[in-house]
C-alpha atoms as a PDB file:
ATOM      1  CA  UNK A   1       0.000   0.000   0.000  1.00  0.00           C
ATOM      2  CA  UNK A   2       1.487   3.010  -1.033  1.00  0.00           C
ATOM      3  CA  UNK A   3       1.451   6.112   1.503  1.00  0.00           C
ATOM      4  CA  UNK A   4      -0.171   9.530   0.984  1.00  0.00           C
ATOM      5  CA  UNK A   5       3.199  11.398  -0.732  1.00  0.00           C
ATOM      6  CA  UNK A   6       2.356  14.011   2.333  1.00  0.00           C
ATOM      7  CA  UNK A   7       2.047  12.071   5.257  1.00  0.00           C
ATOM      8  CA  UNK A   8       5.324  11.089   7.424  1.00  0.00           C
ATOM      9  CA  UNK A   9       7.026   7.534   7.647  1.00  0.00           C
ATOM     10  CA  UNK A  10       5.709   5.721  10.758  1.00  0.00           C
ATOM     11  CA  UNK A  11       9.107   4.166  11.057  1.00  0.00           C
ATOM     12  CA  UNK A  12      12.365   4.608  10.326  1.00  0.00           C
ATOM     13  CA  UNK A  13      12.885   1.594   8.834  1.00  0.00           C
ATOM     14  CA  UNK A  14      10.233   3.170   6.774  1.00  0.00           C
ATOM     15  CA  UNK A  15      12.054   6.447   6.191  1.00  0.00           C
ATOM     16  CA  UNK A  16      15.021   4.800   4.940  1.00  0.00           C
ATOM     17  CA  UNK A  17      13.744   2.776   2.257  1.00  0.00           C
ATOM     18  CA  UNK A  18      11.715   5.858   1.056  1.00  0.00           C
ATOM     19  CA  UNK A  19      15.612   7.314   0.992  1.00  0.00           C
ATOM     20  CA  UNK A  20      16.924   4.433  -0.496  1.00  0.00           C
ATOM     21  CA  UNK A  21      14.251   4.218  -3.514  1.00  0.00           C
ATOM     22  CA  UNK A  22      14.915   7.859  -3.934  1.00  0.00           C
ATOM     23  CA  UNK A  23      11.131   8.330  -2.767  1.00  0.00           C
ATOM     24  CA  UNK A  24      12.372  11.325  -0.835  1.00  0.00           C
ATOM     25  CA  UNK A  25      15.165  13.275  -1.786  1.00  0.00           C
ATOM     26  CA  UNK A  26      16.783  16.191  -0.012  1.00  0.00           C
ATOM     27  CA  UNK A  27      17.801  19.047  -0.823  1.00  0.00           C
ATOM     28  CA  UNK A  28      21.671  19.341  -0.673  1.00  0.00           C
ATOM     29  CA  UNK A  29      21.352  21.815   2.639  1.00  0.00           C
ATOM     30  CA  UNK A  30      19.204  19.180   4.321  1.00  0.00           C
ATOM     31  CA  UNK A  31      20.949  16.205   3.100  1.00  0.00           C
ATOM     32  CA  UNK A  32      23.610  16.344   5.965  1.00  0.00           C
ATOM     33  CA  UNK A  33      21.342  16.980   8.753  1.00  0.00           C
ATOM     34  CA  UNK A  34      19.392  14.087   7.558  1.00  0.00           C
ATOM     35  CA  UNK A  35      22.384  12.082   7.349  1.00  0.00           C
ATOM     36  CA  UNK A  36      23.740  12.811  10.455  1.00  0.00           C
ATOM     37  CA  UNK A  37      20.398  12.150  12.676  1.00  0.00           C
ATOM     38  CA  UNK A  38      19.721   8.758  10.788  1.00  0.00           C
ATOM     39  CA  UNK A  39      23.386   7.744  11.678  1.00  0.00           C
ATOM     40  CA  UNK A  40      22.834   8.956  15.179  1.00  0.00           C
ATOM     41  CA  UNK A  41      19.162   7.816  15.587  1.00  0.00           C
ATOM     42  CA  UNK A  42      19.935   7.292  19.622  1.00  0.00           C
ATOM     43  CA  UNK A  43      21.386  10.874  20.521  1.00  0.00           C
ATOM     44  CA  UNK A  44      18.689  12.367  17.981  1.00  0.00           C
ATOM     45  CA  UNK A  45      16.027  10.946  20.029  1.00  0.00           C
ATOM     46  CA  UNK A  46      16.743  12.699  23.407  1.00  0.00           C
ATOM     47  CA  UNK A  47      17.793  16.024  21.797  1.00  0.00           C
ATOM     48  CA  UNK A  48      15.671  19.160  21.168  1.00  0.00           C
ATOM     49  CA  UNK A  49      16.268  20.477  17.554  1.00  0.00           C
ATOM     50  CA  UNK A  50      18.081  23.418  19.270  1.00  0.00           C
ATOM     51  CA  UNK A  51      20.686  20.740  20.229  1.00  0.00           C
ATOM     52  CA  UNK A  52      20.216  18.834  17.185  1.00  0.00           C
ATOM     53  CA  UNK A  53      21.100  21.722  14.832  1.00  0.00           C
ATOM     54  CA  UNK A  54      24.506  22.717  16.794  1.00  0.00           C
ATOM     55  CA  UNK A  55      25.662  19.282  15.969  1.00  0.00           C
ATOM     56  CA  UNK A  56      25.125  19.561  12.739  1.00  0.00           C
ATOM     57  CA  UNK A  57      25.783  23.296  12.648  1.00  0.00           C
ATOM     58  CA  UNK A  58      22.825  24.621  11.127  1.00  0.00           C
ATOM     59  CA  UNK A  59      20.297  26.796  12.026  1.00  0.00           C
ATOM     60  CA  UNK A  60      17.318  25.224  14.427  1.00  0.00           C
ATOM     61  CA  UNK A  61      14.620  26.626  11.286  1.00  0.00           C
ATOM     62  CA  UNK A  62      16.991  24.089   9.081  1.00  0.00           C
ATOM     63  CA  UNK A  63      16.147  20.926  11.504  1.00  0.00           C
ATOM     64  CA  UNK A  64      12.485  21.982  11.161  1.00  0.00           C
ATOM     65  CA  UNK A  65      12.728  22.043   7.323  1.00  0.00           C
ATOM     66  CA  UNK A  66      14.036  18.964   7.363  1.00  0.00           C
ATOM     67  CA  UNK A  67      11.647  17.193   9.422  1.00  0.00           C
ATOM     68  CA  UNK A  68       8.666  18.796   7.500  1.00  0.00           C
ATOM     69  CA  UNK A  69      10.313  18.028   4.061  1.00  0.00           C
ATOM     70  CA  UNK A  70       9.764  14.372   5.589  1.00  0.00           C
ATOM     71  CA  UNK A  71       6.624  15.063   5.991  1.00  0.00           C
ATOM     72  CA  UNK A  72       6.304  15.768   9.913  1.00  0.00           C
ATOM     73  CA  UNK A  73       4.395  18.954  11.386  1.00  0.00           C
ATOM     74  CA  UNK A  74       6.720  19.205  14.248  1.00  0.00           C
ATOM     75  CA  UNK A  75      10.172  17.938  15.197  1.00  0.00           C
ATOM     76  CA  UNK A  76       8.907  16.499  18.157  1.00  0.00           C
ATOM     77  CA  UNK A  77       6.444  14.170  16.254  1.00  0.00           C
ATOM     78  CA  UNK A  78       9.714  13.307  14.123  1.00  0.00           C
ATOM     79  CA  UNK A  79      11.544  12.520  17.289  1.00  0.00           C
ATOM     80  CA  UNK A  80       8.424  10.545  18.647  1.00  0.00           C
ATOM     81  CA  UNK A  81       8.771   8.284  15.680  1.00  0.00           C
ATOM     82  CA  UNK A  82      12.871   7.462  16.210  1.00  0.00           C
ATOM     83  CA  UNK A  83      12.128   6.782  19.783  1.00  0.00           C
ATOM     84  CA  UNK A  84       9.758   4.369  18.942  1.00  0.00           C
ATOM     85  CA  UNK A  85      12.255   2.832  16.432  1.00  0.00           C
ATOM     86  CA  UNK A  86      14.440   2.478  19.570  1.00  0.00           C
ATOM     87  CA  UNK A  87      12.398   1.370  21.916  1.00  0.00           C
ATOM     88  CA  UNK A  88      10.958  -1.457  19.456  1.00  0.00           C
ATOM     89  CA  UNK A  89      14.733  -2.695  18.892  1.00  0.00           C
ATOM     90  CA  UNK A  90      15.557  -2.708  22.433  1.00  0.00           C
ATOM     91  CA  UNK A  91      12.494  -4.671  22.723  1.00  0.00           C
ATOM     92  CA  UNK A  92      13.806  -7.262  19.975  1.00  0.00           C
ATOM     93  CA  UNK A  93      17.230  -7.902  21.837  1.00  0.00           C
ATOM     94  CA  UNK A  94      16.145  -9.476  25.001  1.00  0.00           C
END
């Protein structure tokens, strides 16, 4: 079933295949923010995207571009979803 093209990944398994099949593609000053939180899923999901965006070093209003260009309202919905990821993997390895 394919997903309404404006509604967010529920998973980030989810969001990287839509990467991967080139289903969403970024726009070059998003693509290393993205990068960077999907290859730090577990520090992403306890930061604010104040804390998020002096990682990357980038403007807070860039971390909330990026997590609407996903399709998100808010960054904490986005950061909802990737704690979810990790709680449901924890859950897998005991």
């Amino acid at each position: 079933m394919l997903k309404d093209r404006n509604s967010p990944p529920s998973t980030l398994q989810e969001l990287k295949h839509q990467i991967a099949r080139r289903h969403l593609v970024f726009p070059v000053s998003l693509e290393r923010v993205a990068r960077e939180i999907l290859e730090t899923p577990d520090i992403t999901a306890f930061e604010s995207a104040a804390a998020v965006a002096r990682r990357c070093r980038v403007s807070p209003a860039t971390v909330h571009r990026l997590v609407r260009h996903i399709g998100f309202e808010t960054f904490c919905e986005f950061r909802a979803m990737i704690r979810q990821h990790l709680c449901s993997t924890a859950a897998s390895h005991r």
